[in-house]
C-alpha atoms as a PDB file:
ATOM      1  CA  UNK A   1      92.520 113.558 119.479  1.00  0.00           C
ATOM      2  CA  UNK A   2      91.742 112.599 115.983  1.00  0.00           C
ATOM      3  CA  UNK A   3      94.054 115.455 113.174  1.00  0.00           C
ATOM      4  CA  UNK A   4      93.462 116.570 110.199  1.00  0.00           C
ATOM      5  CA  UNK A   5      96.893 115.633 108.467  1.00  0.00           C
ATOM      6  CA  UNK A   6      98.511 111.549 108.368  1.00  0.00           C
ATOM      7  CA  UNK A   7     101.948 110.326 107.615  1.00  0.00           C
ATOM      8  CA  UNK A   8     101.979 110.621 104.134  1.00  0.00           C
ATOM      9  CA  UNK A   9      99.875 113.255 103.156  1.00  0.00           C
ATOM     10  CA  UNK A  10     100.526 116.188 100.514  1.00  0.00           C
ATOM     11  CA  UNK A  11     100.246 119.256 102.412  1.00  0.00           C
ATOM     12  CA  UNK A  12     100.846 123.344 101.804  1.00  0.00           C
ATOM     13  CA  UNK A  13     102.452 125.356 104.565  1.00  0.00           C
ATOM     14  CA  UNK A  14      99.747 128.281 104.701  1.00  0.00           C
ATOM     15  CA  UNK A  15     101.745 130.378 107.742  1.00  0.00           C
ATOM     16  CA  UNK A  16     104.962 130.496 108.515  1.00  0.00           C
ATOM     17  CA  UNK A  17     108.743 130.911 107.037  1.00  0.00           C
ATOM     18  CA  UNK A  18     108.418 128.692 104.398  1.00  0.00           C
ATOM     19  CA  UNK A  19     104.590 129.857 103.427  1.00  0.00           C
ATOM     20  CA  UNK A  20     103.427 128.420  99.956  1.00  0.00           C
ATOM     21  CA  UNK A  21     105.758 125.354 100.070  1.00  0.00           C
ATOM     22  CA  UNK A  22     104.712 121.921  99.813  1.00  0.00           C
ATOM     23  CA  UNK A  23     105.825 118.622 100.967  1.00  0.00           C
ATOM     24  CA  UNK A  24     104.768 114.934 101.961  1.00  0.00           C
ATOM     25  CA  UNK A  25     104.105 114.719 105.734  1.00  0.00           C
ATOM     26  CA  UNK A  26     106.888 112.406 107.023  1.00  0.00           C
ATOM     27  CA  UNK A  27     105.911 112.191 110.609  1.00  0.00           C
ATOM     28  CA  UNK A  28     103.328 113.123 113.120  1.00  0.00           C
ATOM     29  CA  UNK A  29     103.987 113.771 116.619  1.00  0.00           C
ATOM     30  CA  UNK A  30      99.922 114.429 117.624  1.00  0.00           C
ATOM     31  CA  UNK A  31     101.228 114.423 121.401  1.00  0.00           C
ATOM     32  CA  UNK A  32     103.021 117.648 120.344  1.00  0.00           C
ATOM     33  CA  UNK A  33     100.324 118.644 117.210  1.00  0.00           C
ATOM     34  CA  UNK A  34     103.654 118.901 115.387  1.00  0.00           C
ATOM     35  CA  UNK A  35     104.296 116.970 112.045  1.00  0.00           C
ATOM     36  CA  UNK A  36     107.478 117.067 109.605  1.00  0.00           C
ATOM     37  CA  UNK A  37     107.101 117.908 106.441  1.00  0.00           C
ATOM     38  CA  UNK A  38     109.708 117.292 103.731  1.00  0.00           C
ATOM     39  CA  UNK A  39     111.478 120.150 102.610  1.00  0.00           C
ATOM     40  CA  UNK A  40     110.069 122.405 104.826  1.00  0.00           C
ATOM     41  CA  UNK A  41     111.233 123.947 108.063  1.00  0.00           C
ATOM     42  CA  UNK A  42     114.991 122.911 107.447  1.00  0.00           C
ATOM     43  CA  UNK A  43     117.287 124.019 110.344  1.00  0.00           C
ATOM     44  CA  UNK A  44     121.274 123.704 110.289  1.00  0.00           C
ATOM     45  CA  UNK A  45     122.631 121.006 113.156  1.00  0.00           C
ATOM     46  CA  UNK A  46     125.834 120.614 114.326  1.00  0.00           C
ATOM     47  CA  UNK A  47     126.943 117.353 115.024  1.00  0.00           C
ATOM     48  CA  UNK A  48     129.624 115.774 116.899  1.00  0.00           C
ATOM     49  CA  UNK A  49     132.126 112.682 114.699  1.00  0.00           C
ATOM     50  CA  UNK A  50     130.501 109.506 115.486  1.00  0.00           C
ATOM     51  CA  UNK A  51     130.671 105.828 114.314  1.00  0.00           C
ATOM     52  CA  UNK A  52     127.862 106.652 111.312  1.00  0.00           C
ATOM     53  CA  UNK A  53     129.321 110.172 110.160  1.00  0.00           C
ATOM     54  CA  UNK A  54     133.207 109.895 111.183  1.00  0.00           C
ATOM     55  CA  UNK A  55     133.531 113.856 109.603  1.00  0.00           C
ATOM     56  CA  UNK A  56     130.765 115.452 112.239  1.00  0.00           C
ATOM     57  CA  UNK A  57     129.967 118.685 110.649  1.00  0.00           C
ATOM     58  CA  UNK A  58     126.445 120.723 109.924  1.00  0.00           C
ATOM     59  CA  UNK A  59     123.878 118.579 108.739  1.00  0.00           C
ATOM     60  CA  UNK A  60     120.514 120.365 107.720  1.00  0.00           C
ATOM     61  CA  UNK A  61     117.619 118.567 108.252  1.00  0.00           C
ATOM     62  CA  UNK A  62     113.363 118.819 108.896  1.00  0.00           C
ATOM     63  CA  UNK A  63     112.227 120.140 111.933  1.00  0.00           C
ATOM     64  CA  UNK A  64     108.778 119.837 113.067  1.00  0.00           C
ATOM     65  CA  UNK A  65     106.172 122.324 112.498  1.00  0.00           C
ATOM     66  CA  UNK A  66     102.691 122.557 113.767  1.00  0.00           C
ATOM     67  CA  UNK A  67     100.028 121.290 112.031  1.00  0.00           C
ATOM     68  CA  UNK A  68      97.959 124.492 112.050  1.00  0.00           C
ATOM     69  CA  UNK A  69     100.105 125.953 109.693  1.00  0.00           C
ATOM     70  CA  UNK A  70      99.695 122.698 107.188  1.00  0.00           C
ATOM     71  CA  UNK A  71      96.606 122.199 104.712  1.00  0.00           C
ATOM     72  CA  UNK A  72      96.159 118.755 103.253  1.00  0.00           C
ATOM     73  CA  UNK A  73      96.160 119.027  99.093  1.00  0.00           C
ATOM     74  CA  UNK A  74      93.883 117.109  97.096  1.00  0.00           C
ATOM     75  CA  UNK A  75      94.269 116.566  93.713  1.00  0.00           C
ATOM     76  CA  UNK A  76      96.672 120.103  93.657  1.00  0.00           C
ATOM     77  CA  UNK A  77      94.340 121.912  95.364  1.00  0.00           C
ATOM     78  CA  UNK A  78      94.338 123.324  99.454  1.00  0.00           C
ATOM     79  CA  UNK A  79      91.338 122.144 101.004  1.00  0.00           C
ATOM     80  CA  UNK A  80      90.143 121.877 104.760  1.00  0.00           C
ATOM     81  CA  UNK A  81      89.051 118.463 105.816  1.00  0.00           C
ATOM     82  CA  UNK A  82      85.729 117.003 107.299  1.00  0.00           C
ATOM     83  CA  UNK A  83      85.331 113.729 108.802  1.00  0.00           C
ATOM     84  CA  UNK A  84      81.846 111.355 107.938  1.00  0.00           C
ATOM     85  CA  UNK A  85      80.787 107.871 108.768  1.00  0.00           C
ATOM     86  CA  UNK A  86      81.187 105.858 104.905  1.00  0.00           C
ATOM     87  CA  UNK A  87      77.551 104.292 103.799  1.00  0.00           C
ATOM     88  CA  UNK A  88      79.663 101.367 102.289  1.00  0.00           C
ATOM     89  CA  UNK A  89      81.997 100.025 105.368  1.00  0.00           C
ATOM     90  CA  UNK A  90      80.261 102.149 108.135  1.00  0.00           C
ATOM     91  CA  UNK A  91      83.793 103.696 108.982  1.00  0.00           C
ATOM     92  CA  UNK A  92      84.824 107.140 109.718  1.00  0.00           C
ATOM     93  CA  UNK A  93      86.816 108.603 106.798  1.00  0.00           C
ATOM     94  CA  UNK A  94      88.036 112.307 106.333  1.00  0.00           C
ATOM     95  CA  UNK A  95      87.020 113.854 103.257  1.00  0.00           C
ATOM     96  CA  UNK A  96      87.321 117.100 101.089  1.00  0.00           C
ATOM     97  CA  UNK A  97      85.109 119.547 101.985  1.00  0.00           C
ATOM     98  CA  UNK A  98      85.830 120.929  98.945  1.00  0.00           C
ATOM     99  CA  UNK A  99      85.186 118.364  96.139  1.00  0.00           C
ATOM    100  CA  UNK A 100      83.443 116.156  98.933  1.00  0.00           C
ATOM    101  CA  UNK A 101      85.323 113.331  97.814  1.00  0.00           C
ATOM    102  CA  UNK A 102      86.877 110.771 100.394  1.00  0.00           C
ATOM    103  CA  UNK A 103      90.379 111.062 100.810  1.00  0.00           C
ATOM    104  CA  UNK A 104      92.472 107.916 101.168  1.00  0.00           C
END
């Protein structure tokens, strides 16, 4: 199942705890139509002393959220996403359905 957000994308959370926020999409579990986002969704784990952090402690860190609640940014601005087959390389791209530009 093709989604409407990729690693790397700017998106806006538009539901949620941390509504308004935005963040580049770090990873994309589509199995799970979950994706991290950075800055957003941070939740507080304990962890046990181990060979990379000898202290252990609570490290915060991005949990995934589902990609309902994201909305890919263009040029600052929310927009929902369309998919078309290009004239040029006969390819399917995703594009803007607001500006109706292609979105890389």
């Amino acid at each position: 199942m093709k989604l409407h957000v990729k690693k790397g994308d700017t998106v806006k959370v538009i539901a949620g705890d941390d509504k308004g926020s935005v963040g580049r999409v770090l990873k994309v579990y589509p199995e799970k139509n979950r994706a991290i986002v950075e800055g957003v969704n941070i939740v507080k784990k304990h962890t046990k002393p181990n060979a990379k952090n000898t202290q252990g402690g609570i490290v915060e860190k991005e949990a995934p959220i589902h990609i309902s609640n994201l909305m890919v940014m263009e040029n600052n601005v929310p927009t929902r996403i369309g998919r078309r087959i290009d004239e040029k390389t006969g390819k399917l791209v995703r594009y803007s359905k607001k500006s109706g530009e292609v979105i890389k």
